[in-house]
PDB file of N, CA and C in Angstrom:
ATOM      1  N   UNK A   1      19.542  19.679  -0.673  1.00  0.00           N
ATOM      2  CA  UNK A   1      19.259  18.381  -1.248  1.00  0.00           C
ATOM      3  C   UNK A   1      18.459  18.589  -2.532  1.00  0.00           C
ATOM      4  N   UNK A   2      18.854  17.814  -3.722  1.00  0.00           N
ATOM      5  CA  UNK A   2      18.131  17.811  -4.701  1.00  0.00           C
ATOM      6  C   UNK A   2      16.769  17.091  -5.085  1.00  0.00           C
ATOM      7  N   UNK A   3      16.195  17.211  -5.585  1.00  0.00           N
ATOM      8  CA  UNK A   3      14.941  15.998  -5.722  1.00  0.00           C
ATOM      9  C   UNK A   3      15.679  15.112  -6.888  1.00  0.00           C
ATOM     10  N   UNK A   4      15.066  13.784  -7.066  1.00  0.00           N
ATOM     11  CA  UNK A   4      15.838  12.666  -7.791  1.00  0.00           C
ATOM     12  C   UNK A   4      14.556  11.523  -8.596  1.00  0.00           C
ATOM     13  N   UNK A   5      14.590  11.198  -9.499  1.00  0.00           N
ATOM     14  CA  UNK A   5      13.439  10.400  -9.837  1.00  0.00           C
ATOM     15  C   UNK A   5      13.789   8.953  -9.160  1.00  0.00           C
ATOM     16  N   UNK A   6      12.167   8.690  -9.351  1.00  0.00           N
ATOM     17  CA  UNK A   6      12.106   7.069  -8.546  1.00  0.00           C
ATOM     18  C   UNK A   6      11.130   6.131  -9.404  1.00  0.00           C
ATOM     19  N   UNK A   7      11.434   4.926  -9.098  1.00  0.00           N
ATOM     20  CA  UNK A   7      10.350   3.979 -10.020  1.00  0.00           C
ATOM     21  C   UNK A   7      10.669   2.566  -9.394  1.00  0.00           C
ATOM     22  N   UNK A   8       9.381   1.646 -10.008  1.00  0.00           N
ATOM     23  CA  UNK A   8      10.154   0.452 -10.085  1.00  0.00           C
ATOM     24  C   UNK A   8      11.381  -0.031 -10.731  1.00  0.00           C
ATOM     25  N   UNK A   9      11.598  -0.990 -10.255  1.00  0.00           N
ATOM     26  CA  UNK A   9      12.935  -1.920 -11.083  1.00  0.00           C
ATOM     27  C   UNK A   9      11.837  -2.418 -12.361  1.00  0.00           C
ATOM     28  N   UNK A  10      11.173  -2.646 -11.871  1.00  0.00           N
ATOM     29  CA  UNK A  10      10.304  -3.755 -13.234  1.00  0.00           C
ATOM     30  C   UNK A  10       9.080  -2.989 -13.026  1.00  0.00           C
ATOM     31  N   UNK A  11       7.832  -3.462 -14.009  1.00  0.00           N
ATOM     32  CA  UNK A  11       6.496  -2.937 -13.901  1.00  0.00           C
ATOM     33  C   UNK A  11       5.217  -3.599 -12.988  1.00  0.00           C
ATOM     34  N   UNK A  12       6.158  -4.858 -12.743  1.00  0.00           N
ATOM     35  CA  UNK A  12       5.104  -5.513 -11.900  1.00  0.00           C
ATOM     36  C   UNK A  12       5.644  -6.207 -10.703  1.00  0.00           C
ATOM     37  N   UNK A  13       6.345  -5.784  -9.634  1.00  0.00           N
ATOM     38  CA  UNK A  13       6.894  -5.717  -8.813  1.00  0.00           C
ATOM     39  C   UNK A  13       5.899  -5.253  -8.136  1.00  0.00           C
ATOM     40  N   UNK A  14       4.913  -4.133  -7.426  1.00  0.00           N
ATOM     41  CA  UNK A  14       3.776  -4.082  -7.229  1.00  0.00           C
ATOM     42  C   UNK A  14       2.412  -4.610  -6.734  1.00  0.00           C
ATOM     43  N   UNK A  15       1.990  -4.994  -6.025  1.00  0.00           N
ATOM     44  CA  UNK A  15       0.419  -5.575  -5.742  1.00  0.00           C
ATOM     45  C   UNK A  15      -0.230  -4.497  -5.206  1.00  0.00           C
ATOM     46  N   UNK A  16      -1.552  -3.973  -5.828  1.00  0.00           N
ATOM     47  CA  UNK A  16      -2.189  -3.143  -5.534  1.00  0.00           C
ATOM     48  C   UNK A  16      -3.777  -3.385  -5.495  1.00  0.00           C
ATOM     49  N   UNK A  17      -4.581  -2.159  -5.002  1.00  0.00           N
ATOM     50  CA  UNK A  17      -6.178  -2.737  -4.874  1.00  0.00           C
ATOM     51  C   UNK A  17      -6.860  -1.152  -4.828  1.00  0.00           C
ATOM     52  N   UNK A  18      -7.628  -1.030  -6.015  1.00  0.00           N
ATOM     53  CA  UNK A  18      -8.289  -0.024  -5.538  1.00  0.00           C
ATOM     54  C   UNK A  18      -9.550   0.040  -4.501  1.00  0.00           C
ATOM     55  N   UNK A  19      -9.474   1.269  -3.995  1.00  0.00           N
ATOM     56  CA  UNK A  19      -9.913   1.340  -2.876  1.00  0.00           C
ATOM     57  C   UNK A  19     -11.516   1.612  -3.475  1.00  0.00           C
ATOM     58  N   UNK A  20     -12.845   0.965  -2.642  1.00  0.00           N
ATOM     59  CA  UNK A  20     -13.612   1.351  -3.469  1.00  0.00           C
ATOM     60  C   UNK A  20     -14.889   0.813  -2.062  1.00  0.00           C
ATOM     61  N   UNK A  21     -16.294   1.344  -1.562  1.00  0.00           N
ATOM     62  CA  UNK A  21     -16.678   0.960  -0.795  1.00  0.00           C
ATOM     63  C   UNK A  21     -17.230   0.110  -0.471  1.00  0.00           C
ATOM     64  N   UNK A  22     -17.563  -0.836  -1.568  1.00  0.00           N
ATOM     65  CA  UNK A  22     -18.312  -2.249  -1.373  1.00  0.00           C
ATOM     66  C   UNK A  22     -16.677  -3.103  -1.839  1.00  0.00           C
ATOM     67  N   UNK A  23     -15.471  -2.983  -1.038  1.00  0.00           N
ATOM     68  CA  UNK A  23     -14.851  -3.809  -1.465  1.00  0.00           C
ATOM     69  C   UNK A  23     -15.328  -5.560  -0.453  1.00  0.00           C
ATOM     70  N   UNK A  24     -15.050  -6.507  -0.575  1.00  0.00           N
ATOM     71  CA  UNK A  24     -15.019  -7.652   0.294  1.00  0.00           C
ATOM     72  C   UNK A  24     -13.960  -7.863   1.056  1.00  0.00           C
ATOM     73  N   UNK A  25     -14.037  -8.312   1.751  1.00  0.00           N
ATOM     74  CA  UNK A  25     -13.462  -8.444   3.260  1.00  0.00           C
ATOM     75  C   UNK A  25     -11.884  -9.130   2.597  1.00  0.00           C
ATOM     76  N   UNK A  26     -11.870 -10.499   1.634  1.00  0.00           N
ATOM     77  CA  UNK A  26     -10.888 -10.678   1.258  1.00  0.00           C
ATOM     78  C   UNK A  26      -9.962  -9.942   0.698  1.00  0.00           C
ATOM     79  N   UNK A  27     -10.547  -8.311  -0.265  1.00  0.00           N
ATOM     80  CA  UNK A  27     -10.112  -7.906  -0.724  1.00  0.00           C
ATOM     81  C   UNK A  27      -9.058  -7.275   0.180  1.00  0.00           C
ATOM     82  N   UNK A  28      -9.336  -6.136   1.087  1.00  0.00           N
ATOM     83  CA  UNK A  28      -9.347  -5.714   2.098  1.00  0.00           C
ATOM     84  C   UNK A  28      -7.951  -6.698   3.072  1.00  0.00           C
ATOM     85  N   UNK A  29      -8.273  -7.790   3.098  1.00  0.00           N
ATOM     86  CA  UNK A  29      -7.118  -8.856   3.616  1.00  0.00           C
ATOM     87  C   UNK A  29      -5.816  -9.254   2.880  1.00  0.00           C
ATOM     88  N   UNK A  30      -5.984  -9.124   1.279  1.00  0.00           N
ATOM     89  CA  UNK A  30      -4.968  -9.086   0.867  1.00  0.00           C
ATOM     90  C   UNK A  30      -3.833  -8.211   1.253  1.00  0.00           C
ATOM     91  N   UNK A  31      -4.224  -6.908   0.802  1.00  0.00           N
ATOM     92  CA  UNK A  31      -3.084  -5.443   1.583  1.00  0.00           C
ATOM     93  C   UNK A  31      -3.143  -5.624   2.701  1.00  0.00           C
ATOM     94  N   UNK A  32      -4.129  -5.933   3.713  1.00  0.00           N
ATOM     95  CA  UNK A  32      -3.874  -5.689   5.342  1.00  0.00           C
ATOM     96  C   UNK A  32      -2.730  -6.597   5.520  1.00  0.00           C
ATOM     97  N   UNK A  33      -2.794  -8.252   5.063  1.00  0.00           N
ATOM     98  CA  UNK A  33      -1.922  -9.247   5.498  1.00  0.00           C
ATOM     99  C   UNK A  33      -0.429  -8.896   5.006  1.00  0.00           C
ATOM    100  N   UNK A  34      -0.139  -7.815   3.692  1.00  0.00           N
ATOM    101  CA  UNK A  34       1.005  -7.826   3.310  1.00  0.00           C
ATOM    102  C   UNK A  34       2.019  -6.567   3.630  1.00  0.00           C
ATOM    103  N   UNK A  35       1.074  -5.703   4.556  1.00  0.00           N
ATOM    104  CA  UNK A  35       2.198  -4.669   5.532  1.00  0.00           C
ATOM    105  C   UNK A  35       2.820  -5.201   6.558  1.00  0.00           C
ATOM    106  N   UNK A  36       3.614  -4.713   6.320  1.00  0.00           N
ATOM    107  CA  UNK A  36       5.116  -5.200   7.810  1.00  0.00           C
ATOM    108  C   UNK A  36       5.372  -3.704   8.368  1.00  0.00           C
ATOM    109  N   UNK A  37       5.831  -4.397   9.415  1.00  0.00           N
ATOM    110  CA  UNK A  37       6.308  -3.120  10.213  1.00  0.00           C
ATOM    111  C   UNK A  37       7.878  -3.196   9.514  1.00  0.00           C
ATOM    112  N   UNK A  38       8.302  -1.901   9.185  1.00  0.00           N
ATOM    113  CA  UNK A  38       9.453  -1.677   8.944  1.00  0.00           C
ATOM    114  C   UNK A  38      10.531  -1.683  10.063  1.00  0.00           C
ATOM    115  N   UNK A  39      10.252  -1.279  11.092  1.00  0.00           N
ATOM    116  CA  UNK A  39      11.384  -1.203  12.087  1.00  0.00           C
ATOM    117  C   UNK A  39      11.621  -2.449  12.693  1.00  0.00           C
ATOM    118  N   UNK A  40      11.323  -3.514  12.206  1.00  0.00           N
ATOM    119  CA  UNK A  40      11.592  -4.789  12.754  1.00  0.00           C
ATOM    120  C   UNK A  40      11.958  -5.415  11.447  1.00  0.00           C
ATOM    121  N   UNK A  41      13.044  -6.642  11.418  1.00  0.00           N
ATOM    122  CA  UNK A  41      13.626  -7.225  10.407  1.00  0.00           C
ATOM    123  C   UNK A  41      12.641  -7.986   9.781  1.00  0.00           C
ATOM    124  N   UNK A  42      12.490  -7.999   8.687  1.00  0.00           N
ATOM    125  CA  UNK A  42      11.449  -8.574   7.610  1.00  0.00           C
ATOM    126  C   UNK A  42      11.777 -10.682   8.438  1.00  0.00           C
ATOM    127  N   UNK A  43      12.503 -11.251   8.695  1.00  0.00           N
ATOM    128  CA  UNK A  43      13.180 -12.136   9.380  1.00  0.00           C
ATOM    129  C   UNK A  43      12.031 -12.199  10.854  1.00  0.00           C
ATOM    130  N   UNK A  44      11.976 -11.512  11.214  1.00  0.00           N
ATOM    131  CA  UNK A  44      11.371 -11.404  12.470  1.00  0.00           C
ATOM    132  C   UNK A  44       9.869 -12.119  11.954  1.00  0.00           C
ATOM    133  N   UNK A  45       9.166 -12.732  13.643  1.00  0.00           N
ATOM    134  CA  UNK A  45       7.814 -13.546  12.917  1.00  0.00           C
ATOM    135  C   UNK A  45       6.946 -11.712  13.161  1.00  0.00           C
ATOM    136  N   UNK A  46       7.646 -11.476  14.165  1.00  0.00           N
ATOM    137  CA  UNK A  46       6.465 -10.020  14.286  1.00  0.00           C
ATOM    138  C   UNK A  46       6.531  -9.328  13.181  1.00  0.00           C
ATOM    139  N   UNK A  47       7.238  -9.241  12.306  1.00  0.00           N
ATOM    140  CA  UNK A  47       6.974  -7.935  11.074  1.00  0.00           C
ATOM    141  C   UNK A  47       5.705  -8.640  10.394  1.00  0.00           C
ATOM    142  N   UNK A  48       5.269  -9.872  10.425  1.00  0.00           N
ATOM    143  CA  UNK A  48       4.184 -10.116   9.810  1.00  0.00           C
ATOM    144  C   UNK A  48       2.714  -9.811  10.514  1.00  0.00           C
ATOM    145  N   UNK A  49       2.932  -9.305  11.522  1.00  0.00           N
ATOM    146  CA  UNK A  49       1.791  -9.311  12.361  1.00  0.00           C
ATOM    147  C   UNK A  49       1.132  -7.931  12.161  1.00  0.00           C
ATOM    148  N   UNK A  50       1.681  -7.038  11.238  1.00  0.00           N
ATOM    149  CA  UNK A  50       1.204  -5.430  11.120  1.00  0.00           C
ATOM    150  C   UNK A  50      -0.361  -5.396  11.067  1.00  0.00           C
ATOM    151  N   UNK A  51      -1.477  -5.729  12.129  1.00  0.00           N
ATOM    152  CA  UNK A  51      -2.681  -6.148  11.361  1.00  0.00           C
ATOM    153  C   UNK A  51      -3.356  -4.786  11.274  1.00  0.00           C
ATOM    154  N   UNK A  52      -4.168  -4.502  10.428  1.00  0.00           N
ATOM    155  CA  UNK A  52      -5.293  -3.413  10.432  1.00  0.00           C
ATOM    156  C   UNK A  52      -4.384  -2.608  10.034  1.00  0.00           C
ATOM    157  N   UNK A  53      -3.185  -2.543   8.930  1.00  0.00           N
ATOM    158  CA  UNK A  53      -2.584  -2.169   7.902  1.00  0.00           C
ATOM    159  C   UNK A  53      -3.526  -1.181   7.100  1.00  0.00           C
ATOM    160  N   UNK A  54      -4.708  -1.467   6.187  1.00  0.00           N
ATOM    161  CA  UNK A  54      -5.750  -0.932   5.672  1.00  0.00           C
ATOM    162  C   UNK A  54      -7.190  -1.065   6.211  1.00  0.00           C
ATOM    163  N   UNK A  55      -7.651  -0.372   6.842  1.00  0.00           N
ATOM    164  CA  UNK A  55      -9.293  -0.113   7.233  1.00  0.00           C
ATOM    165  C   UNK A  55     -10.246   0.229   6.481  1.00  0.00           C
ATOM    166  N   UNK A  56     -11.191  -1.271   6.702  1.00  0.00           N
ATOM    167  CA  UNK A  56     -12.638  -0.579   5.746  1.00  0.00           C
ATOM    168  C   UNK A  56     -13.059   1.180   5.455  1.00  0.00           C
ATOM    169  N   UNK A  57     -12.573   1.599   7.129  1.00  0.00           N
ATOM    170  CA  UNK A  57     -13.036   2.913   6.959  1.00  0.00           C
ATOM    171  C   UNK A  57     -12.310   3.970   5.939  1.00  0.00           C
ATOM    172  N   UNK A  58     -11.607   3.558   5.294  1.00  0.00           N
ATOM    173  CA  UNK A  58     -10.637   3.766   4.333  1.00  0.00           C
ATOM    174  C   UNK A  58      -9.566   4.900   5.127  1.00  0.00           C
ATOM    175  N   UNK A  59      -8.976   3.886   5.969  1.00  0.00           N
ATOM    176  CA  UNK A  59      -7.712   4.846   6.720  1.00  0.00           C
ATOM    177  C   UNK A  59      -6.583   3.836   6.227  1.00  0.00           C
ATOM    178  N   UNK A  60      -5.298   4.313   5.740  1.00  0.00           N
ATOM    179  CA  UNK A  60      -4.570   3.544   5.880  1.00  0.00           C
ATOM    180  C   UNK A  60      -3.144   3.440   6.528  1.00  0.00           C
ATOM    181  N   UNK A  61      -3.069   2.738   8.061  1.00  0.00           N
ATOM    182  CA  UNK A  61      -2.022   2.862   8.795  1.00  0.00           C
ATOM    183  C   UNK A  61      -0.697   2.760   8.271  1.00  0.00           C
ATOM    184  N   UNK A  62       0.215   2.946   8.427  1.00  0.00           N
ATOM    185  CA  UNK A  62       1.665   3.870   7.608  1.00  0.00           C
ATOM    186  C   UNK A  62       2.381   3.129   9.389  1.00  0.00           C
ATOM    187  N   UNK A  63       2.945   1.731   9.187  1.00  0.00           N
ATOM    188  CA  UNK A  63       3.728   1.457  10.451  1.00  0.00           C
ATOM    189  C   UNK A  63       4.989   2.602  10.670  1.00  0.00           C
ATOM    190  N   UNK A  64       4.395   3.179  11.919  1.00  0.00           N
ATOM    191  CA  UNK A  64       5.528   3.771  12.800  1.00  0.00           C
ATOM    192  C   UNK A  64       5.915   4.909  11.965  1.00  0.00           C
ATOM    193  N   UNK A  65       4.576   5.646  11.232  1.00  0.00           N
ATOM    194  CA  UNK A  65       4.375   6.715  10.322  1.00  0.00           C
ATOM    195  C   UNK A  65       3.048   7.666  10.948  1.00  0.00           C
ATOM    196  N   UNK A  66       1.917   7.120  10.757  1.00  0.00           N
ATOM    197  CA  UNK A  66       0.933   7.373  10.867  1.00  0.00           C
ATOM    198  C   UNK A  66      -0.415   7.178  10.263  1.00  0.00           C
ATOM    199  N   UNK A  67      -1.591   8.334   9.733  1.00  0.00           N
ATOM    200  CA  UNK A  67      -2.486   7.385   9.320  1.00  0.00           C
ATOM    201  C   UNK A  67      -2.584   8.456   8.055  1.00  0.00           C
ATOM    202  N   UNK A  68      -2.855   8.057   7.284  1.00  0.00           N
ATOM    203  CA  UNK A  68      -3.312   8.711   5.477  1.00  0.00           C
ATOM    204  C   UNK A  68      -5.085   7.942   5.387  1.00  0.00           C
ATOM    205  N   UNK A  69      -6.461   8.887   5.076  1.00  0.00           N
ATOM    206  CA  UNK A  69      -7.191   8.681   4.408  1.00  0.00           C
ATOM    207  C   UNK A  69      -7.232   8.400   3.179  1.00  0.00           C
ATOM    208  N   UNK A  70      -7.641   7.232   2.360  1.00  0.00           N
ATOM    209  CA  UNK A  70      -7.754   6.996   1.151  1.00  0.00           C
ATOM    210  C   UNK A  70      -9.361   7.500   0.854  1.00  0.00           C
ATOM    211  N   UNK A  71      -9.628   7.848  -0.447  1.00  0.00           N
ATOM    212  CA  UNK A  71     -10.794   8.572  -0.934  1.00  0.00           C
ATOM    213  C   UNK A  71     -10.681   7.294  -1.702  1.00  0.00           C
ATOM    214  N   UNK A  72     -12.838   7.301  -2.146  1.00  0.00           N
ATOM    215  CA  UNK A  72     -13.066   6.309  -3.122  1.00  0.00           C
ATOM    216  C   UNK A  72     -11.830   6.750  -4.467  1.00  0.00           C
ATOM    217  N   UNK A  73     -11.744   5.207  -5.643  1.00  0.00           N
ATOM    218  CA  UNK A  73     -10.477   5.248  -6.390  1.00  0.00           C
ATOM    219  C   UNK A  73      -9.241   5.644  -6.239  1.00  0.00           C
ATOM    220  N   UNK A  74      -8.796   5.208  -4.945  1.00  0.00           N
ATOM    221  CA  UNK A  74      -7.245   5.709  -4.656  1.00  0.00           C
ATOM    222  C   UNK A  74      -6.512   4.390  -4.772  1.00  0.00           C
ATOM    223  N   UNK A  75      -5.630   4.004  -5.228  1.00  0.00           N
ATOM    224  CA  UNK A  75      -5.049   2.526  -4.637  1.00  0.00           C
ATOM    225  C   UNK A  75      -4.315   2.464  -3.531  1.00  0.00           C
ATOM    226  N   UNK A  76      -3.880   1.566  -3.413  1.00  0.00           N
ATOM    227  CA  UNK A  76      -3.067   1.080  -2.174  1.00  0.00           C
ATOM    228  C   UNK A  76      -1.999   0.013  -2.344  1.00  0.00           C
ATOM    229  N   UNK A  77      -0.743  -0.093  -2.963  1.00  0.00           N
ATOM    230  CA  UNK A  77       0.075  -0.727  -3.199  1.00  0.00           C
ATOM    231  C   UNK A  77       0.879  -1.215  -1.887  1.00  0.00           C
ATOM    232  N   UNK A  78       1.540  -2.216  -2.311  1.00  0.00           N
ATOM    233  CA  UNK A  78       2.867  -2.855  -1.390  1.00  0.00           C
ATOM    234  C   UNK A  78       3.802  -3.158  -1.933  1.00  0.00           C
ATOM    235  N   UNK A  79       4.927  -2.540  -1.448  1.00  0.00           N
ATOM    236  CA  UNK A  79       6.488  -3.407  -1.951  1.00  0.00           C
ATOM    237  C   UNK A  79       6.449  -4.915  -1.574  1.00  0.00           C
ATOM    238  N   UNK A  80       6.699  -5.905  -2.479  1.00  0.00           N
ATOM    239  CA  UNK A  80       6.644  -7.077  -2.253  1.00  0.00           C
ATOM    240  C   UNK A  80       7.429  -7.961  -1.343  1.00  0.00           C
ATOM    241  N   UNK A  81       9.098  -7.023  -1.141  1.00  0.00           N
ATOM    242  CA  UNK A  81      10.092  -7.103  -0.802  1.00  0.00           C
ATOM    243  C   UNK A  81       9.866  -6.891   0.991  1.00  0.00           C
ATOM    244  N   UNK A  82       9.741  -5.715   1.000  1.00  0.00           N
ATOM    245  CA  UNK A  82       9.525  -5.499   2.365  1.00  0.00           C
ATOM    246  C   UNK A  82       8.163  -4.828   3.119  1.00  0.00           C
ATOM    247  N   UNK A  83       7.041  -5.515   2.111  1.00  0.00           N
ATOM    248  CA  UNK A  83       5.735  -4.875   2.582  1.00  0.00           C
ATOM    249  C   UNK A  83       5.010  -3.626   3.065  1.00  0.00           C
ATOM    250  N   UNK A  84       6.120  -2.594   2.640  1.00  0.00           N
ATOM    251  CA  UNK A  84       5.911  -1.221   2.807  1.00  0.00           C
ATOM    252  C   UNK A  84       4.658  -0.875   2.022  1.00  0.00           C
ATOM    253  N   UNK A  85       3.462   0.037   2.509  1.00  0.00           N
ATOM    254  CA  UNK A  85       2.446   0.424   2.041  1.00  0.00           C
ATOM    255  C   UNK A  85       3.020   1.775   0.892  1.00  0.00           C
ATOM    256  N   UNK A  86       2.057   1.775  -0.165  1.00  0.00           N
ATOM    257  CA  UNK A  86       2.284   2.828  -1.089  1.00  0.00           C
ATOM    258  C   UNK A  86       0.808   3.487  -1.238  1.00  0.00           C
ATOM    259  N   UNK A  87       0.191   4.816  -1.432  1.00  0.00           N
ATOM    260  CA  UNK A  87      -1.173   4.767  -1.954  1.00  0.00           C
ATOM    261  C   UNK A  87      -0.879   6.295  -2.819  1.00  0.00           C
ATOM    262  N   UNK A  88      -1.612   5.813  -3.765  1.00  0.00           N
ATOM    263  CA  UNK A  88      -1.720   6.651  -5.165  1.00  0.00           C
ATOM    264  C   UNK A  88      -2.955   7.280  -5.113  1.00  0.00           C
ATOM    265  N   UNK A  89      -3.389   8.490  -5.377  1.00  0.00           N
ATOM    266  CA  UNK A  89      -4.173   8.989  -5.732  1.00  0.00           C
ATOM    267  C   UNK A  89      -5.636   8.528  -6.867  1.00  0.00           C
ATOM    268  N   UNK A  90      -6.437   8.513  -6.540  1.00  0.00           N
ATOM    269  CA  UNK A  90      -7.180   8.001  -8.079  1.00  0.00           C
ATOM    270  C   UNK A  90      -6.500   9.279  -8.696  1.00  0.00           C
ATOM    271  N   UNK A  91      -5.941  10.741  -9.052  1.00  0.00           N
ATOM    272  CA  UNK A  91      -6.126  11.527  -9.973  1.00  0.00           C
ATOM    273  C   UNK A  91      -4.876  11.100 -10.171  1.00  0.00           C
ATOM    274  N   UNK A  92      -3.573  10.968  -9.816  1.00  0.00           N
ATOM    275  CA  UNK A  92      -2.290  10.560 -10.039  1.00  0.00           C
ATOM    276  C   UNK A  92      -2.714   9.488 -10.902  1.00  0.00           C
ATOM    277  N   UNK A  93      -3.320   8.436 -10.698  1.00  0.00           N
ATOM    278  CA  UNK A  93      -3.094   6.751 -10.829  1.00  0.00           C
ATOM    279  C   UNK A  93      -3.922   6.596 -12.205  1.00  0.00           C
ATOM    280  N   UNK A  94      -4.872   7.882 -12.551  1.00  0.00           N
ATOM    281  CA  UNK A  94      -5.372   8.175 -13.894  1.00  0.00           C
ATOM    282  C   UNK A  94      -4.170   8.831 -14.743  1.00  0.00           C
ATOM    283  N   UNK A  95      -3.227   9.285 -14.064  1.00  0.00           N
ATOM    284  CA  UNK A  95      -2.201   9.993 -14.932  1.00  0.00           C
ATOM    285  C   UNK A  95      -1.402   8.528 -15.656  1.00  0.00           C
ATOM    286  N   UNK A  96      -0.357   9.544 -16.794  1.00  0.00           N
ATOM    287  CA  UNK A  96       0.064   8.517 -17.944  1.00  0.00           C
ATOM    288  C   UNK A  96       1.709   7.714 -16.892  1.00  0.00           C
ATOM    289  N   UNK A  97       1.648   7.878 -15.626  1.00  0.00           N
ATOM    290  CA  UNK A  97       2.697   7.836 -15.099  1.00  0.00           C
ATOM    291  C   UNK A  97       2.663   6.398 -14.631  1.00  0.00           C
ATOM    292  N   UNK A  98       1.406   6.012 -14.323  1.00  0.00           N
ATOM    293  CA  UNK A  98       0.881   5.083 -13.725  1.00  0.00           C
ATOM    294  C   UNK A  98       0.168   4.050 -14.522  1.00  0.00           C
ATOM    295  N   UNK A  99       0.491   2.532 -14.368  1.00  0.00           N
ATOM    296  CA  UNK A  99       0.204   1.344 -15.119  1.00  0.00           C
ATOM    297  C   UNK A  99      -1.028   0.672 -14.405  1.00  0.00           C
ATOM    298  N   UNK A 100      -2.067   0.713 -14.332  1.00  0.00           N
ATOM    299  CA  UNK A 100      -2.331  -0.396 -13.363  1.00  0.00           C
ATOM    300  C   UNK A 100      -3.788  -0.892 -14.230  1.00  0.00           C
ATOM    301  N   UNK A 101      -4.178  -2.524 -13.779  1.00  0.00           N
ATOM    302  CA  UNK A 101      -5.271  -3.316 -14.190  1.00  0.00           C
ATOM    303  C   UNK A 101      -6.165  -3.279 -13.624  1.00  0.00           C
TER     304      UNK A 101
END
């Protein structure tokens, strides 16, 4: 198998939050509320129920994946489409590869 490049369709397709330790609870609720479980149809009321998606303790659950630590300045994106978690590196997300506000 070859490796293949990937990207968005557009540049702001995207919702993201850096990770940081005095974030607020809302912050924190935005990404938690917008992971879905993938193995259930986006259609389904349960794919919305993925809760504790992202943890204060900066763990972030990966449905029916597992768990990834985020370090202070890492982000944490979501596909908008099907609420799949993404998380970037702060040293990646400082690179020229990466857009973010």
């Amino acid at each position: 198998m070859a490796t293949a490049t990937m990207g968005t369709a557009a540049t702001t397709t995207l919702t993201a939050l850096q990770f940081q330790a005095s974030m607020s609870p809302t912050d924190y609720a935005t990404i938690d509320n917008a992971i879905l479980n993938d193995a259930l149809p986006t259609t389904a009321p349960a794919a919305s129920s993925f809760s504790g998606g992202w943890a204060r303790s900066g763990q972030l659950y990966v449905p029916n994946r597992g768990v990834l630590r985020m370090l202070p300045g890492d982000y944490v994106a979501f596909d908008t489409q099907t609420g799949w978690p993404i998380l970037v590196s702060a040293r990646a997300a400082a690179g020229a590869g990466w857009v973010h506000t």
